[in-house]
Protein backbone atom coordinates (compact mmCIF):
# COMPACT_ATOMS: atom_id res chain seq x y z
CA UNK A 1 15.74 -5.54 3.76
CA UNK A 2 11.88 -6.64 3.95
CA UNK A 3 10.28 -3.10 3.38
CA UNK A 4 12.24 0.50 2.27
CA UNK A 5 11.87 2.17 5.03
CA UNK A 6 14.51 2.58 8.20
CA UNK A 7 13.42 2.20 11.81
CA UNK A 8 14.88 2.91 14.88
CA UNK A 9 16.43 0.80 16.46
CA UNK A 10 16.28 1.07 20.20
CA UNK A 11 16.23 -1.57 23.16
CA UNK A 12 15.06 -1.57 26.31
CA UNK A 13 12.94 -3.89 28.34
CA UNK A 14 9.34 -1.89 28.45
CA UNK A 15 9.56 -2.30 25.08
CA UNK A 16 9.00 -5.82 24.54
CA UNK A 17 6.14 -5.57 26.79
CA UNK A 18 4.65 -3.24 24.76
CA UNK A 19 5.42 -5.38 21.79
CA UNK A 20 3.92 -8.38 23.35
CA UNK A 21 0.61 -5.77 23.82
CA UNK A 22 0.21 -5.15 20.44
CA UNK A 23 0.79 -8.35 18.87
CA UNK A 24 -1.87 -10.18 21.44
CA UNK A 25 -4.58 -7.45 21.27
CA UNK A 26 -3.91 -5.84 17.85
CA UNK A 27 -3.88 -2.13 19.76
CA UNK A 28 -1.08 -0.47 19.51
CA UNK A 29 -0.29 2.54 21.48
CA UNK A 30 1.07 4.65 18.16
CA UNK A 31 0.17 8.10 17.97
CA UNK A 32 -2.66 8.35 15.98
CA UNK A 33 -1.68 10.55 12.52
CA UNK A 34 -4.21 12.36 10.39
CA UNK A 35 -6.88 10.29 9.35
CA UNK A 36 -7.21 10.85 5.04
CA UNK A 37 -10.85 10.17 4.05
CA UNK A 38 -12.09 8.40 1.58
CA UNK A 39 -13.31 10.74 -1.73
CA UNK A 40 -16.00 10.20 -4.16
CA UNK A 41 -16.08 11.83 -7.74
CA UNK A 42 -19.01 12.36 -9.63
CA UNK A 43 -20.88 10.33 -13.08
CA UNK A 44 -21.47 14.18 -14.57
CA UNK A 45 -21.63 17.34 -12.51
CA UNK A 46 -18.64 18.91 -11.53
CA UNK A 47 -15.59 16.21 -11.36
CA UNK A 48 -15.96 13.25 -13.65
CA UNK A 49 -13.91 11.85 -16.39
CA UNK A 50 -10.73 13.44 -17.15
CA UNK A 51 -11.03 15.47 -14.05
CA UNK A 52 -11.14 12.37 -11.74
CA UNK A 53 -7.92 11.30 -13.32
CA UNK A 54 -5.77 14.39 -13.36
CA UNK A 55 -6.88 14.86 -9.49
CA UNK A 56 -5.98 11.21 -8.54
CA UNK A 57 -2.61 11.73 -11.24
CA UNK A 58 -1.52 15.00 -8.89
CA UNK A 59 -2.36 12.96 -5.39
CA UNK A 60 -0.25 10.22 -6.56
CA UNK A 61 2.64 12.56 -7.16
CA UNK A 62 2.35 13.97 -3.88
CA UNK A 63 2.37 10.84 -1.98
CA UNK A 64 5.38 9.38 -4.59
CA UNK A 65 7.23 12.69 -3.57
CA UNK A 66 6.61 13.04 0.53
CA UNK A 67 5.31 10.32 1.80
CA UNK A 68 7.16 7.04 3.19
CA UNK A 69 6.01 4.02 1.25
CA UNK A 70 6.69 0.21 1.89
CA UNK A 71 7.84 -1.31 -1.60
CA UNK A 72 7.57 -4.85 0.00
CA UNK A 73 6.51 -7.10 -2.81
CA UNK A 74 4.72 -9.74 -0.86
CA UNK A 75 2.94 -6.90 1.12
CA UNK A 76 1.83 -5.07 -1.79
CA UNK A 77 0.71 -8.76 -3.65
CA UNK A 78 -1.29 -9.48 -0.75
CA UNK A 79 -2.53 -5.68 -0.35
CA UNK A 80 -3.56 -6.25 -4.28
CA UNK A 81 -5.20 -9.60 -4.16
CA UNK A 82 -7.72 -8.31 -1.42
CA UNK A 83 -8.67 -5.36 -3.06
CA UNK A 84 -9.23 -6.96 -6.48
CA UNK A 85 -11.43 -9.51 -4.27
CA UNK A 86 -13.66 -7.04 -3.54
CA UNK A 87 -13.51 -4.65 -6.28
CA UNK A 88 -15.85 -7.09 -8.49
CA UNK A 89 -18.66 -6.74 -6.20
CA UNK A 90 -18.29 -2.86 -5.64
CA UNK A 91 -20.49 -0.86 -7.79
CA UNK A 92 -17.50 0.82 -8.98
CA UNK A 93 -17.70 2.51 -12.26
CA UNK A 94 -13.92 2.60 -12.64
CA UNK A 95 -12.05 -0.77 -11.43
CA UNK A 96 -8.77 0.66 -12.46
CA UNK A 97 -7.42 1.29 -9.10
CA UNK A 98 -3.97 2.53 -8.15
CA UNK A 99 -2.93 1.50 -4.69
CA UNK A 100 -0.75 3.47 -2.21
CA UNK A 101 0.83 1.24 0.79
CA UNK A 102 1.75 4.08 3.23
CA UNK A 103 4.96 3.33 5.87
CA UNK A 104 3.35 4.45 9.05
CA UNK A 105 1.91 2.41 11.66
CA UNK A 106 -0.99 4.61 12.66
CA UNK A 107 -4.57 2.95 11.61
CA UNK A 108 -5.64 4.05 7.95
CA UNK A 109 -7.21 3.60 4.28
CA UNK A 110 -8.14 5.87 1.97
CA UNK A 111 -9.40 6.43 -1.58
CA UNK A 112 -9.73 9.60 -3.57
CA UNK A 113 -10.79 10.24 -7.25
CA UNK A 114 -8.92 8.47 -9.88
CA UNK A 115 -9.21 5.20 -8.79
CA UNK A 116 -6.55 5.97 -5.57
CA UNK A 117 -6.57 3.07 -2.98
CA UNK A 118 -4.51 3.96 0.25
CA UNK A 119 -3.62 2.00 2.98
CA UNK A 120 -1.74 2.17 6.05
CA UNK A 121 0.70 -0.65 6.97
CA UNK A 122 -0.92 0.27 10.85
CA UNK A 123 -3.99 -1.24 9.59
CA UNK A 124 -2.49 -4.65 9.40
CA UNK A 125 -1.40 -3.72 12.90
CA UNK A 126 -4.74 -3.10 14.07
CA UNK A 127 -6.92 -5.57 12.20
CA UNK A 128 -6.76 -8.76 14.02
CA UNK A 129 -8.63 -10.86 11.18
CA UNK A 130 -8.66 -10.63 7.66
CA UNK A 131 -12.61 -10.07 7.54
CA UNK A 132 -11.48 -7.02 9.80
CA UNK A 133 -9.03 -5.73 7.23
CA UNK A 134 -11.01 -6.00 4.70
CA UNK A 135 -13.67 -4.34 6.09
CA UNK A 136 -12.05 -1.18 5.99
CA UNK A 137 -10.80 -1.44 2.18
CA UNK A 138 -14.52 -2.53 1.70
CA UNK A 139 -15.87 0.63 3.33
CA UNK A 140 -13.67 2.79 1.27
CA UNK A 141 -14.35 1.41 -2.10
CA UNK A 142 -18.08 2.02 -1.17
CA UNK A 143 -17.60 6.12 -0.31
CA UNK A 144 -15.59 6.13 -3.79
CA UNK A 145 -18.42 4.16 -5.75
CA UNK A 146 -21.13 6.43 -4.37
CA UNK A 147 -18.85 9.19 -4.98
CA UNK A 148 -19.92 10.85 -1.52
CA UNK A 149 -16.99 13.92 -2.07
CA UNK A 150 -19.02 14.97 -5.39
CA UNK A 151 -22.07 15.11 -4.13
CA UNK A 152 -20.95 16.98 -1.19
CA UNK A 153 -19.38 19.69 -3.64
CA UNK A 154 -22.89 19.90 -5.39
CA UNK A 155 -24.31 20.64 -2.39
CA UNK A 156 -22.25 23.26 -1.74
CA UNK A 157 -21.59 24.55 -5.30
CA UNK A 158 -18.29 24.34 -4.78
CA UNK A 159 -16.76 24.66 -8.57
CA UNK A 160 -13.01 24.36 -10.13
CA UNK A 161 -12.28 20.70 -9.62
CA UNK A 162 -8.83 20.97 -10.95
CA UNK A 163 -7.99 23.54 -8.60
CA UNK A 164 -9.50 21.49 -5.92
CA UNK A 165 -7.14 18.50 -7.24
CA UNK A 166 -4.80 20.82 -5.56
CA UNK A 167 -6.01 21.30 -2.34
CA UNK A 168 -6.77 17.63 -2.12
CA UNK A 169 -2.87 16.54 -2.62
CA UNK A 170 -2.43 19.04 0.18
CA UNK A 171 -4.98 17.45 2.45
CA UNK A 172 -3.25 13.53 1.35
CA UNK A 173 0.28 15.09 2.37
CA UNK A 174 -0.60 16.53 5.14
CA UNK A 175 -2.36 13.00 6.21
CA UNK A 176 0.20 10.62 4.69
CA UNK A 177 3.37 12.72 6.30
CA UNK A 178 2.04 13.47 9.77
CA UNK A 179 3.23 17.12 9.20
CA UNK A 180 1.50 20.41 8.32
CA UNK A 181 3.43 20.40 4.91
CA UNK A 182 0.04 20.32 2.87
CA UNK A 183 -1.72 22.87 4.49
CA UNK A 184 1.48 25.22 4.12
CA UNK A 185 0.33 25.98 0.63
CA UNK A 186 -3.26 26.24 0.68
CA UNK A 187 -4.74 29.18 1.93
CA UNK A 188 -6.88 29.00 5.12
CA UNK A 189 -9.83 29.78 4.53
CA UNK A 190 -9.45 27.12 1.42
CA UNK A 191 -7.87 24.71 3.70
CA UNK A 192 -10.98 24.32 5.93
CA UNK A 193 -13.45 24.44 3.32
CA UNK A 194 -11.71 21.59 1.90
CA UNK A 195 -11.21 19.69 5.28
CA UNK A 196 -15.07 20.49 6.04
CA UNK A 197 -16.13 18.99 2.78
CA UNK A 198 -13.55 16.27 3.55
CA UNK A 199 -15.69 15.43 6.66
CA UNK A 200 -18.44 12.63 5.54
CA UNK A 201 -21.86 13.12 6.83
CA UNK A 202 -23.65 10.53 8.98
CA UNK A 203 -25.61 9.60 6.17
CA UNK A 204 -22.86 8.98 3.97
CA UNK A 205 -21.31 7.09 6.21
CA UNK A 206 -24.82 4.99 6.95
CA UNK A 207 -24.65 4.63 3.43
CA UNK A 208 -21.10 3.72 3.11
CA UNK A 209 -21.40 0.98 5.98
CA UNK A 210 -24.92 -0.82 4.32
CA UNK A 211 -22.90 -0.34 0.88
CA UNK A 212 -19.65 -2.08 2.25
CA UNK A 213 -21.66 -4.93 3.77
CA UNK A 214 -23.08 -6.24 0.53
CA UNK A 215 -19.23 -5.80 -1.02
CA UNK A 216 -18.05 -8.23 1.82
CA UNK A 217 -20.76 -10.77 1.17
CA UNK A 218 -20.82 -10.37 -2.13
CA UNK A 219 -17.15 -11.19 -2.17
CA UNK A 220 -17.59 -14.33 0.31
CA UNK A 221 -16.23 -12.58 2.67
CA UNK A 222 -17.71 -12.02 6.57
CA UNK A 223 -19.86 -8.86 7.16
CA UNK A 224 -19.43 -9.28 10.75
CA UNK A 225 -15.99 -7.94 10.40
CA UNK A 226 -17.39 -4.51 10.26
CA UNK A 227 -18.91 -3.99 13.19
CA UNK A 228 -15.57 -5.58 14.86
CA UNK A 229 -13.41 -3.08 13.38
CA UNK A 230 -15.40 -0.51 14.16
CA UNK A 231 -15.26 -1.57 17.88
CA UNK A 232 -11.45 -1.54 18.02
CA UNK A 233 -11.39 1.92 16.77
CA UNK A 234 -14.15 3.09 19.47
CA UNK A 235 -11.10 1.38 21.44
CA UNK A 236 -8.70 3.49 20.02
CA UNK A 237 -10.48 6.24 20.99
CA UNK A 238 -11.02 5.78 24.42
CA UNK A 239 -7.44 5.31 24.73
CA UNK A 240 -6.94 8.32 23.43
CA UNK A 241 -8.72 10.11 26.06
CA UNK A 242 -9.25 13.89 24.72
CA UNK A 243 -7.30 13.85 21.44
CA UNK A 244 -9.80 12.26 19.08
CA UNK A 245 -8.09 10.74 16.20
CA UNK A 246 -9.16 12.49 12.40
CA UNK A 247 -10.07 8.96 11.27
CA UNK A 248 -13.22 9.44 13.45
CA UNK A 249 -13.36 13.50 13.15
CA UNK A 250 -13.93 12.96 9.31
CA UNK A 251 -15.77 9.63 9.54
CA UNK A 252 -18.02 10.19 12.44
CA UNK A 253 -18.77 6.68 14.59
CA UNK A 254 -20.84 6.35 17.49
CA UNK A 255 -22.05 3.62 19.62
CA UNK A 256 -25.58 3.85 17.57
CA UNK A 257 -23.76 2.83 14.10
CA UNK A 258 -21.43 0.72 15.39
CA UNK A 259 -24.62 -1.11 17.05
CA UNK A 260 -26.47 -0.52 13.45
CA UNK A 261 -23.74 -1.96 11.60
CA UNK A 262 -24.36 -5.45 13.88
CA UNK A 263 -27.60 -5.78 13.22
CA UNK A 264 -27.23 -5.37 9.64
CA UNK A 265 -24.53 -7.88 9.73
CA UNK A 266 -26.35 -10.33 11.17
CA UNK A 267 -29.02 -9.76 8.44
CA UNK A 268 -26.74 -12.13 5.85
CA UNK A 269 -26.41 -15.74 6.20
CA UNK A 270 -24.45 -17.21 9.55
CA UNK A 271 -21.68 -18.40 7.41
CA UNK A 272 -18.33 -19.18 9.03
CA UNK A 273 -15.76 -17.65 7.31
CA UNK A 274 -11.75 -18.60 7.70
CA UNK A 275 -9.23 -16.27 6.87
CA UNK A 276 -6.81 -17.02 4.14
CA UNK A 277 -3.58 -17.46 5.81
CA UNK A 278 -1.39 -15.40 3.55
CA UNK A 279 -3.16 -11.81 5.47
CA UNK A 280 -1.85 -13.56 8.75
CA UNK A 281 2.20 -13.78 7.38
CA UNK A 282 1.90 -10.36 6.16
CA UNK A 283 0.60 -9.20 9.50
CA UNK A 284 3.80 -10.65 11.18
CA UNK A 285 5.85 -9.65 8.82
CA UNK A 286 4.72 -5.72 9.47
CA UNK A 287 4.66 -6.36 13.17
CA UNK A 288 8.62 -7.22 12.96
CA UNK A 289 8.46 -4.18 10.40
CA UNK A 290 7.17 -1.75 13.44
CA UNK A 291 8.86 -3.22 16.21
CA UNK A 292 11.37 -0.91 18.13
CA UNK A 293 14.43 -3.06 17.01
CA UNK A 294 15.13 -6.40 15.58
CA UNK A 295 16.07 -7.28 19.07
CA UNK A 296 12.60 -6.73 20.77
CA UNK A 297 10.89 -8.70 17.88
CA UNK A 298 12.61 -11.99 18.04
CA UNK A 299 12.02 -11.70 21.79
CA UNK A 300 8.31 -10.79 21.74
CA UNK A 301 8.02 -13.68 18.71
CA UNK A 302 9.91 -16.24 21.00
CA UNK A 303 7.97 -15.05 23.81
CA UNK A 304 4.70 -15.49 22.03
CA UNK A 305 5.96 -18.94 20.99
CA UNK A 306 6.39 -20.22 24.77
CA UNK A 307 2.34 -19.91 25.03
CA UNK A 308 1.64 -23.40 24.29
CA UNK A 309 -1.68 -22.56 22.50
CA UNK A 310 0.05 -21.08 19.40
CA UNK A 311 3.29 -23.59 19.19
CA UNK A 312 2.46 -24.61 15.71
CA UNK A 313 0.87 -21.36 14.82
CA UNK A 314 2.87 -20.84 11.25
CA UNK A 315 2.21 -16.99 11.05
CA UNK A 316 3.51 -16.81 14.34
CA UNK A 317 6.78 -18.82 13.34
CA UNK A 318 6.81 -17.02 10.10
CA UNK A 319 6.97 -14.11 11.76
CA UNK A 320 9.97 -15.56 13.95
CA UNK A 321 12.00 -16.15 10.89
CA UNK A 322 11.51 -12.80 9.74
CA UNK A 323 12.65 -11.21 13.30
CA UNK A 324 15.80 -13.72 12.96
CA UNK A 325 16.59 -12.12 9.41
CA UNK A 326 16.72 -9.04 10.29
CA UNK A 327 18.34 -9.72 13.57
CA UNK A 328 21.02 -11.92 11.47
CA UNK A 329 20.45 -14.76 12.98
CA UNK A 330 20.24 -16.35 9.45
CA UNK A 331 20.43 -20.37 10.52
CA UNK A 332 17.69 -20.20 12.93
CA UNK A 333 15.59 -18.51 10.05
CA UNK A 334 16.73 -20.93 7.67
CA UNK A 335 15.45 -23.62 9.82
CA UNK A 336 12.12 -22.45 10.45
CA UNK A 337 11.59 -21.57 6.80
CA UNK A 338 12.56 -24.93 5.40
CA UNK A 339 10.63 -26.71 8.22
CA UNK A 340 7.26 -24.49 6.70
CA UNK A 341 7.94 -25.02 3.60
CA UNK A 342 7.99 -28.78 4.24
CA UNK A 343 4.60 -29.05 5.37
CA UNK A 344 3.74 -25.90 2.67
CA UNK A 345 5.16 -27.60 -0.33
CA UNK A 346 5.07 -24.40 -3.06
CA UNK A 347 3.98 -21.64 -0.56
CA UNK A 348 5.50 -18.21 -2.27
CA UNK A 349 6.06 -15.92 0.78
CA UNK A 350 8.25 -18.55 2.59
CA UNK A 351 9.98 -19.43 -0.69
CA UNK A 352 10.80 -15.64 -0.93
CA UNK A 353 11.43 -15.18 2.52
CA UNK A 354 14.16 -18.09 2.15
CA UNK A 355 15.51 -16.81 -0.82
CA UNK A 356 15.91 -13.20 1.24
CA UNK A 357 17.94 -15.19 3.82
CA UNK A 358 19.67 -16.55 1.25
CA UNK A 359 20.52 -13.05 -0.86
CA UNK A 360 21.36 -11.68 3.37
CA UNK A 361 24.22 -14.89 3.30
CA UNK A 362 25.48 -13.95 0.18
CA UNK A 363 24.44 -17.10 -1.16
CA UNK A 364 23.33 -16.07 -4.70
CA UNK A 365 23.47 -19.27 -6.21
CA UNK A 366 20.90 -20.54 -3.91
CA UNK A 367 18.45 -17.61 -3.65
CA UNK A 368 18.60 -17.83 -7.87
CA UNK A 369 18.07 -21.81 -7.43
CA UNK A 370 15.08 -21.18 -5.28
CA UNK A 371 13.54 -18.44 -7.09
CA UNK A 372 13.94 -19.66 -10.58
CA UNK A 373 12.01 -22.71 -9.62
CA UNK A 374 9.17 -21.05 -8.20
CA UNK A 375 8.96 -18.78 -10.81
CA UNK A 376 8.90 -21.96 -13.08
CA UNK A 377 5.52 -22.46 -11.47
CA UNK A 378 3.87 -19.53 -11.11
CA UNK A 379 4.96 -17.75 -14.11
CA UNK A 380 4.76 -13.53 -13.59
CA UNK A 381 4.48 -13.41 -9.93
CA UNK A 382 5.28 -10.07 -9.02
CA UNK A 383 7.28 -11.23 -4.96
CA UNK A 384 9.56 -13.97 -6.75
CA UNK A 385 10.32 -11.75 -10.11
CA UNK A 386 10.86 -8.87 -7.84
CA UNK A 387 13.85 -10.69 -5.48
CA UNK A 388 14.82 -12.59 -8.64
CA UNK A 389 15.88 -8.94 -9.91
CA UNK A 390 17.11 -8.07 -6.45
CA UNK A 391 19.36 -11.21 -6.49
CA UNK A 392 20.81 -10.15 -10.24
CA UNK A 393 21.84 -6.89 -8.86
CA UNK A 394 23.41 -7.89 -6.05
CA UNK A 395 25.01 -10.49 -8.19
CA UNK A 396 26.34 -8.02 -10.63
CA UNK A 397 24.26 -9.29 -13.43
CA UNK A 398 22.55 -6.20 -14.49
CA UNK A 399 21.30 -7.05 -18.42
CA UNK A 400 19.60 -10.37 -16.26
CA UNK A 401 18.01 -8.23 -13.67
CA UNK A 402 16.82 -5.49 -16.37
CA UNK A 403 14.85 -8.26 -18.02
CA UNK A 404 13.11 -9.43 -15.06
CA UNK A 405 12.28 -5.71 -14.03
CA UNK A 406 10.80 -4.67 -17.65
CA UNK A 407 8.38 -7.43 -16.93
CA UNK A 408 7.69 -5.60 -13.55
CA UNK A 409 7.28 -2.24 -15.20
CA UNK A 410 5.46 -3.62 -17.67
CA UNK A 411 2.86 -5.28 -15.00
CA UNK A 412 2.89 -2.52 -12.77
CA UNK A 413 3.84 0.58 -14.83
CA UNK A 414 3.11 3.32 -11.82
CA UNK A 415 5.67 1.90 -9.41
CA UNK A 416 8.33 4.37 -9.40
CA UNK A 417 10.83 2.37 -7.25
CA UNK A 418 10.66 -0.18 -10.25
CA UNK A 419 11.61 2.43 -12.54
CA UNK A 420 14.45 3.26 -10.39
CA UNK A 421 15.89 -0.13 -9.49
CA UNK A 422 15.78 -0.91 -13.43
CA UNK A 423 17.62 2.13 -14.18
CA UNK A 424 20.22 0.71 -11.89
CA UNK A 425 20.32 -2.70 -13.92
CA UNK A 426 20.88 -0.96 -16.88
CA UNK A 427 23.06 1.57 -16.01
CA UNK A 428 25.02 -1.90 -14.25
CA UNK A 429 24.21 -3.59 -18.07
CA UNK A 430 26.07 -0.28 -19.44
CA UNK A 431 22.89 0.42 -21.68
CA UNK A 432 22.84 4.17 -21.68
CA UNK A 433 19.82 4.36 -23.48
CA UNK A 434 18.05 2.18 -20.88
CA UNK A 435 19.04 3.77 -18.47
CA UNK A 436 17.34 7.71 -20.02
CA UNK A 437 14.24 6.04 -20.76
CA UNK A 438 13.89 3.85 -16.92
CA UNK A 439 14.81 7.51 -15.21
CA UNK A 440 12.08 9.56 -17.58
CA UNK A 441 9.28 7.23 -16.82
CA UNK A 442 10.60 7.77 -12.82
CA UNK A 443 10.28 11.12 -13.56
CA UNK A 444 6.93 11.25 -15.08
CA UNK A 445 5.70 9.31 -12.01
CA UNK A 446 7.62 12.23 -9.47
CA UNK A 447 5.72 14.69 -11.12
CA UNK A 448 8.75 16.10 -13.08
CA UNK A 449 8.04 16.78 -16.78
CA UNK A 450 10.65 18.95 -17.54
CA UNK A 451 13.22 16.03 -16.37
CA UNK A 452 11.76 13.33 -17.80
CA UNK A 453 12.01 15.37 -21.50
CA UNK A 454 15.38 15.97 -21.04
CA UNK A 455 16.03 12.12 -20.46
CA UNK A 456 14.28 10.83 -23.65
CA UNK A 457 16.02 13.75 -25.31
CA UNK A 458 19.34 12.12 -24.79
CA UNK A 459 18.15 8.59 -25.25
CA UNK A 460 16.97 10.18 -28.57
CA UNK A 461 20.44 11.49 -29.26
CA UNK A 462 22.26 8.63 -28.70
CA UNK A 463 19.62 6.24 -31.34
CA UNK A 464 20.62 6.12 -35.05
CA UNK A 465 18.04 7.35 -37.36
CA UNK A 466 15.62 4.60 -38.78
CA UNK A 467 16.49 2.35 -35.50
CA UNK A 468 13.00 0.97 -34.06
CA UNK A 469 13.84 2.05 -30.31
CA UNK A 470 14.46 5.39 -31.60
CA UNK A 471 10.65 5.65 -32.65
CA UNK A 472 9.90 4.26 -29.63
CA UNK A 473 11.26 7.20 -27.21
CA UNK A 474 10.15 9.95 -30.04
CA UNK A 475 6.97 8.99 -29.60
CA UNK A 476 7.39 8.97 -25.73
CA UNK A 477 8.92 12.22 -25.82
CA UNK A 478 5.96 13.97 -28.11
CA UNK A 479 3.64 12.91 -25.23
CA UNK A 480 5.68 14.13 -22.87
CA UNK A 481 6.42 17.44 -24.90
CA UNK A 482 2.22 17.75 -25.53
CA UNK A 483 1.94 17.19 -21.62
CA UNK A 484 4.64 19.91 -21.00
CA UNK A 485 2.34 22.52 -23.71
CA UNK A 486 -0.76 21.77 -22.12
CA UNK A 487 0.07 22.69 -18.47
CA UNK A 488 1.89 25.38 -19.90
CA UNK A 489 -1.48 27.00 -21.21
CA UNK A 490 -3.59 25.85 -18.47
């Protein structure tokens, strides 16, 4: 499978239609969700340091617990490399970011304190450019570097920032899951303080929008994307009719900024700026993703195909193959991969993507083949490590797939669904002991404490005294035990 989570998977004609509508104009007629906003922390005053993390620590355990999440390597690689383009040219005091790719298709980004990056896999939906896309990320990472949510709470006085950190994994839930599950433990009256202070001013937002410009060109990237996205959400909204979406409710946009936001665009240099082709195969890769069924999105790709201006359009054939894996139509996605990868000697997501079709044939020995050699040249990379594990498993070779997935959790130690796949290859490897200490660090990441000690306890148990590993998970455990005491006496 390309991401984790199930769709449905219904035919009928209207909906290839519909299809064809989104992937043409980059509008699609999903229900809006609640729109999470962006949240600033503060260099002293009332959230900083510590504070900052152990709010962003208890969001990430609410979204790890409730909300869907796409675990798509190449997604989240791509998601990653954008961000980290523009994070040197944010006046970020923290660059340490976490990032949260969120299953729904509903338009989206967020960041709250703690370094917590958000982002919708609807945005990739919506954003017909790359400059567009990253736009929105850039916007974001300005509210959080002018920590805009701090200096609303001085304003107010609003005090007890941990017990805010609280209400705040309500308000992410609540966003993230569509669902009034959030608000269902946070008093009213607490609930729309927090949602008011959750609403940015115009002049953070002003300042959020000049901000965001200078991280686009800083980054060599086009400000003019700004003012673009902001006109397909103005869109949006119109097609909304009376039900205005929270994205605009807590950022407010008007025809005024979105007209401001032009003219400060076309302040910086007339540079034009192409967009890297990689955000193009992940868009068609989320569109087949979204689509009602496998069915409608080989016909809408097809269909797209027969226009003759886009015949050799590889994100659009890309995205083709991808509709023919999931539809099982494995030779005609074989044949468009190898034909790309012909003319894109090297080019990861299609070697993947092959290796995918491969692994969906049974065909181990040729999705290792594959893999193994482009791992050979790009040494670490997170997509072809990630199905070389995948392929192990499915394989049966467990003790080769836990290697390749310590690397992972060693590169990306706050993806839980790493922790649980290498619990898996070690529990397939028959190493117990792996197996205690891959589920404890899931644990830690769920939120569970209490679980995760109990793990390392038995991993303990089952170590001889003296043996180096056996340090290894006492030490893990005492942190674990010291985290357990000082919640206990908070």
């Amino acid at each position: 499978m390309i991401v984790n989570q199930p769709r449905p998977r219904t035919l009928a004609g209207l909906a290839v239609t519909a299809f064809l509508a989104l992937l043409f104009a980059a509008l699609p007629g999903h229900a809006q969700e609640s729109r999470l906003p962006s949240i600033g922390g503060s260099g002293g005053g009332l959230i900083a340091g510590q504070q900052e993390s152990d709010i962003g620590r208890q969001v990430m355990v609410s979204i790890r617990r409730s909300a869907p999440r796409i675990s798509d390597p190449l997604v989240y690689d791509y998601l990653s490399a954008i961000t980290y383009r523009l994070v040197p040219s944010a006046p970020l005091q923290n660059r340490d970011l976490t990032l949260a790719l969120i299953d729904s298709p509903a338009i989206n980004a967020f960041a709250v304190p703690g370094g917590i990056v958000g982002v919708n896999g609807g945005l990739f939906l919506n954003a017909a450019t790359e400059q567009q896309f990253a736009s929105v990320l850039a916007h974001e990472l300005a509210h959080l570097s002018q920590r805009h949510f701090a200096r609303r709470m001085e304003q107010q006085e609003t005090s007890a920032p941990l017990t805010l950190a609280g209400m705040i994994a309500g308000i992410v839930l609540s966003a993230v899951t569509q669902s009034d599950i959030g608000f269902a433990a946070i008093a009213g009256t607490q609930a729309l303080a927090a949602q008011n202070m959750l609403a940015y001013s115009r002049a953070h937002e002003q300042e959020a929008d000049r901000v965001g410009l200078d991280i686009l060109a800083s980054a060599g990237m086009d400000p003019h994307g700004m003012p673009e996205m902001f006109e397909i959400m103005m869109r949006q909204n119109r097609m909304q009719g009376n039900r205005l979406p929270e994205y605009l409710s807590t950022h407010p946009l008007t025809q005024s900024r979105v007209a401001d936001t032009r003219s400060r665009a076309e302040q910086y240099p007339d540079e034009k700026i192409r967009d890297g082709q990689e955000y193009h195969l992940m868009r068609s890769r989320l569109q087949v993703h979204y689509a009602p069924s496998a069915d409608v999105a080989v016909e809408t790709f097809e269909a797209y195909l027969d226009r003759t201006d886009v015949q050799r359009n590889d994100a659009i054939r890309y995205g083709l193959s991808v509709a023919y894996l999931e539809n099982r139509q494995y030779d005609k996605a074989v044949d468009i991969l190898e034909d790309l990868l012909s003319r894109n000697p090297g080019r990861i997501t299609f070697q993947v993507t092959l290796a995918e079709v491969r692994l969906a044939q049974n065909r181990m020995d040729d999705a290792r083949a594959l893999l193994k050699d482009a791992l050979a040249r790009n040494p670490g990379n997170y997509p072809i490590t990630h199905t070389l594990a995948r392929t192990e498993i499915a394989d049966g070779n467990g003790a080769a797939a836990a290697e390749y997935l310590k690397q992972l959790t060693r590169q990306f130690p706050g993806q839980e669904h790493l922790w649980l796949k290498l619990a898996e290859a070690e529990g397939m490897a028959r190493n117990i002991v792996g197996v205690h200490r891959a589920r404890a660090e899931y644990d830690v990441l769920m939120g569970d404490l209490e679980s995760a000690q109990r793990q390392l306890r038995q991993a303990q148990e089952k170590l001889p005294a003296g043996a180096p590993q056996r340090q290894v998970v006492t030490e893990r455990l005492a942190e674990i035990t010291s985290r357990l005491h000082a919640r206990a006496n908070s």
